[in-house]
C-alpha atoms as a PDB file:
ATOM      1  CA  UNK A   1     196.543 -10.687  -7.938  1.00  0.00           C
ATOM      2  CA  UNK A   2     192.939 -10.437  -7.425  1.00  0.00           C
ATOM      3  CA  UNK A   3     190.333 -11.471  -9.729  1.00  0.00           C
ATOM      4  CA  UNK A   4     186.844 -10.047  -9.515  1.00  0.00           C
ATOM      5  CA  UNK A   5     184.200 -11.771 -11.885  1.00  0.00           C
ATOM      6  CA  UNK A   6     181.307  -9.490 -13.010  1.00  0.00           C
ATOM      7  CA  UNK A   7     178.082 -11.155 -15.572  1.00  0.00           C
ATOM      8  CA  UNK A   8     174.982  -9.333 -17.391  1.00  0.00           C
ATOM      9  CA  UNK A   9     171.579 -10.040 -16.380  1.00  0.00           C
ATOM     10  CA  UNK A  10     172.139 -13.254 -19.109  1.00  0.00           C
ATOM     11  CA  UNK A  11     174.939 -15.059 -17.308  1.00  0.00           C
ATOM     12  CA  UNK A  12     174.480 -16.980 -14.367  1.00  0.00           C
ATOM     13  CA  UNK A  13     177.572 -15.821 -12.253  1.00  0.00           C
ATOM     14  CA  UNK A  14     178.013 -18.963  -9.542  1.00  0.00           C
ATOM     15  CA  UNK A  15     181.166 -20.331  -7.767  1.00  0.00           C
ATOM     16  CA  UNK A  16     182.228 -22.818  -9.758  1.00  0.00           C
ATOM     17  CA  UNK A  17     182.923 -20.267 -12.973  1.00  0.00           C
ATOM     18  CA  UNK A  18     184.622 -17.893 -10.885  1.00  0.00           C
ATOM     19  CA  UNK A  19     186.455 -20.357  -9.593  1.00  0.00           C
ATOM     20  CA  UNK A  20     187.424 -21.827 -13.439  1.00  0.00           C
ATOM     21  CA  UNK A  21     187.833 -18.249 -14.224  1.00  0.00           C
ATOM     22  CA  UNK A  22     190.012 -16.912 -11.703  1.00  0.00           C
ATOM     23  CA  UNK A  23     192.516 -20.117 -12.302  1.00  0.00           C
ATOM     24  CA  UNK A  24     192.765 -19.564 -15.819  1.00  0.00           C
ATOM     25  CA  UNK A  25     193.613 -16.195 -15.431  1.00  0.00           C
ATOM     26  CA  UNK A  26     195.847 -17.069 -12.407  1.00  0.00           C
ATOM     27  CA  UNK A  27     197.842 -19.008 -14.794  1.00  0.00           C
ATOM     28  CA  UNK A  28     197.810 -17.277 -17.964  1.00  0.00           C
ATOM     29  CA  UNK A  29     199.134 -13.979 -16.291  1.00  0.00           C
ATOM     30  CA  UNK A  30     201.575 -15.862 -13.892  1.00  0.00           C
ATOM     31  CA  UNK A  31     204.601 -14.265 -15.041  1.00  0.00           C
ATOM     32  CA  UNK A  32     203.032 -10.866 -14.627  1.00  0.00           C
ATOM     33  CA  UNK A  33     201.523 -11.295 -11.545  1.00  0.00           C
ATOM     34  CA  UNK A  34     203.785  -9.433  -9.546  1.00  0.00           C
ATOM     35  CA  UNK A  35     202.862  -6.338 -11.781  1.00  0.00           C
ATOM     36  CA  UNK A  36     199.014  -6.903 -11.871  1.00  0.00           C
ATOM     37  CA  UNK A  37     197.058  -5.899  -8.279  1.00  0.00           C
ATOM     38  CA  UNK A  38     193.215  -6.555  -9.932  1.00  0.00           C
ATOM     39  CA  UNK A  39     192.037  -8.100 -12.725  1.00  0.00           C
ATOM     40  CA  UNK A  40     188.321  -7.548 -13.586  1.00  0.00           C
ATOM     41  CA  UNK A  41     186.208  -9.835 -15.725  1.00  0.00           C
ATOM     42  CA  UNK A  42     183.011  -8.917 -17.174  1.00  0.00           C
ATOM     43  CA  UNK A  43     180.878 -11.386 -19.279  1.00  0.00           C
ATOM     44  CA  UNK A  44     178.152 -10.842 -20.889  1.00  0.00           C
ATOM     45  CA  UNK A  45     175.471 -12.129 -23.719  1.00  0.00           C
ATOM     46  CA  UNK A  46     176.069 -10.007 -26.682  1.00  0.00           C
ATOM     47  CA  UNK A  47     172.418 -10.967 -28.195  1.00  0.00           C
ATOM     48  CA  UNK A  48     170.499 -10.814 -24.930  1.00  0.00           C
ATOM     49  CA  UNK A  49     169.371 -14.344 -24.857  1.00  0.00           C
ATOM     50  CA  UNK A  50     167.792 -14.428 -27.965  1.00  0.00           C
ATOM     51  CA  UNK A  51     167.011 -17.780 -28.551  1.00  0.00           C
ATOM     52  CA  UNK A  52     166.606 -16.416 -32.693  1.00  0.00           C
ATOM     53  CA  UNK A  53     170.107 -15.743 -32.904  1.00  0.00           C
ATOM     54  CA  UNK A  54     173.293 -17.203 -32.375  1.00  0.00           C
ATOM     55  CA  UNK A  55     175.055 -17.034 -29.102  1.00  0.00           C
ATOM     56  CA  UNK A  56     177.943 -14.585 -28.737  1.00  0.00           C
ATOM     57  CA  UNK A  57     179.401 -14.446 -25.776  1.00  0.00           C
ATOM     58  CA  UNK A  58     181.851 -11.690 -24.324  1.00  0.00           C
ATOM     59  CA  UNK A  59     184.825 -11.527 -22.334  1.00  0.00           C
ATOM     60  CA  UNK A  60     186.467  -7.595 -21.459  1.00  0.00           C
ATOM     61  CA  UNK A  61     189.015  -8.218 -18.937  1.00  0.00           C
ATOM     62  CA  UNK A  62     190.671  -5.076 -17.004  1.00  0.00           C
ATOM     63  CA  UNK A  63     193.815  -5.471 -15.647  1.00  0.00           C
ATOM     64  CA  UNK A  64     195.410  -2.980 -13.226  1.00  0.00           C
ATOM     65  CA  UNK A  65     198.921  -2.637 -13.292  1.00  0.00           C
ATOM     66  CA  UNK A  66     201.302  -0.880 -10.713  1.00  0.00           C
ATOM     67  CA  UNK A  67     201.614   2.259 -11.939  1.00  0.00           C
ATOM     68  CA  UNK A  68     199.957   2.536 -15.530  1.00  0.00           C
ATOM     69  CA  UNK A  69     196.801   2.990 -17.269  1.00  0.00           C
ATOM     70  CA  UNK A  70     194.385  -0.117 -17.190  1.00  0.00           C
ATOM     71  CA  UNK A  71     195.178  -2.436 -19.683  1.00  0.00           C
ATOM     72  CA  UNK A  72     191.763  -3.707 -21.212  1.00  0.00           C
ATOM     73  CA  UNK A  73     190.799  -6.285 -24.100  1.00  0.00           C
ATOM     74  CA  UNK A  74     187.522  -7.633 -25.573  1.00  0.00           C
ATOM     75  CA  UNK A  75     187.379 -11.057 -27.189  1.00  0.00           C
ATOM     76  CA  UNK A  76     183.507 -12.319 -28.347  1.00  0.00           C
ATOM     77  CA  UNK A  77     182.918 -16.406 -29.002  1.00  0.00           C
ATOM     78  CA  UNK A  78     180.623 -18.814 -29.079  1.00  0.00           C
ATOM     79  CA  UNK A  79     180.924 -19.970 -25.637  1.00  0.00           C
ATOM     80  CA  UNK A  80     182.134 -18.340 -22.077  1.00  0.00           C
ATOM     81  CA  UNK A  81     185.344 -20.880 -21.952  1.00  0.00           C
ATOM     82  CA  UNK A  82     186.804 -19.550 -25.716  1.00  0.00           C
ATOM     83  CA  UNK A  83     185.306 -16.170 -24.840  1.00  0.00           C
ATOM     84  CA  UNK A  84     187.803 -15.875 -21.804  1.00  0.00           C
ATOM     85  CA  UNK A  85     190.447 -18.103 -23.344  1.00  0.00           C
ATOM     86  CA  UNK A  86     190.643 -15.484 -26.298  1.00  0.00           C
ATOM     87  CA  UNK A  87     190.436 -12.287 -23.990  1.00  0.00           C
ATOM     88  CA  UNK A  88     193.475 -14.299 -22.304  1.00  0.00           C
ATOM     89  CA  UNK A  89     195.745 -14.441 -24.492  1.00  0.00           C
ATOM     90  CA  UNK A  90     195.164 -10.699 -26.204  1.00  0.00           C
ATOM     91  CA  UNK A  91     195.841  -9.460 -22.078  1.00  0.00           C
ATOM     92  CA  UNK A  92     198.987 -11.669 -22.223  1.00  0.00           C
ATOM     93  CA  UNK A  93     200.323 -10.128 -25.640  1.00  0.00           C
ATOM     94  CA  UNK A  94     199.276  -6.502 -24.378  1.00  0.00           C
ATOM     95  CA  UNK A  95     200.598  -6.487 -20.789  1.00  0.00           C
ATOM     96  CA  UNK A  96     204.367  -8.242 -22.564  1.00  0.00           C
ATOM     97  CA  UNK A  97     203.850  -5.685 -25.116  1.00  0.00           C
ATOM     98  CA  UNK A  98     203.607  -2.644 -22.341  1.00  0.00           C
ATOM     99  CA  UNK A  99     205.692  -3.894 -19.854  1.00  0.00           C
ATOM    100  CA  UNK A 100     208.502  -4.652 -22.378  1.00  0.00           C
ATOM    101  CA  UNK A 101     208.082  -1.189 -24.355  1.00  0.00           C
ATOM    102  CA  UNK A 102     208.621   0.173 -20.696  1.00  0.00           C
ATOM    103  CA  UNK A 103     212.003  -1.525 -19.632  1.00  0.00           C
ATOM    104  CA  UNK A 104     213.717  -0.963 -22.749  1.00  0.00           C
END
């Protein structure tokens, strides 16, 4: 399964969150991984770096699965790490929840 880590302007993209990123999603999606060929990760700053306003930070993670549709979920936090922990979990719950519909 490939990971592929995209950021806004906002977001400093740099090895070691890639890194962080792809092995949480490595491990999340473990039991699916021999379904999933790609999964893409886009963060961004949902206020621009506005120093006025809070931050909220999202995750959207893409996941391409052998022979359907792209699965895709959103999940916005206060921080990158609950931002992708959140987004996660949802892909987990969606991917069980297609896959299963599917084999019964």
């Amino acid at each position: 399964m490939q990971v592929q880590v995209h950021t806004d302007k906002h977001i400093e993209g740099n090895q070691e969150r890639s890194e962080w990123i792809n092995k949480a999603l490595q491990d999340a999606l473990q039991r699916f991984s021999s379904h999933i060929t790609r999964v893409e990760v886009h963060l961004s700053d949902e206020h621009g770096g506005k120093q006025t306003l809070p931050e909220i930070k999202q995750c959207t993670l893409e996941a391409r699965l052998d022979g359907h549709q792209p699965q895709v979920v959103k999940h916005q936090a206060a921080n990158l790490h609950l931002a992708v922990e959140g987004a996660a979990e949802k892909l987990v719950r969606l991917i069980d929840h297609t896959l299963g519909r599917i084999a019964h």
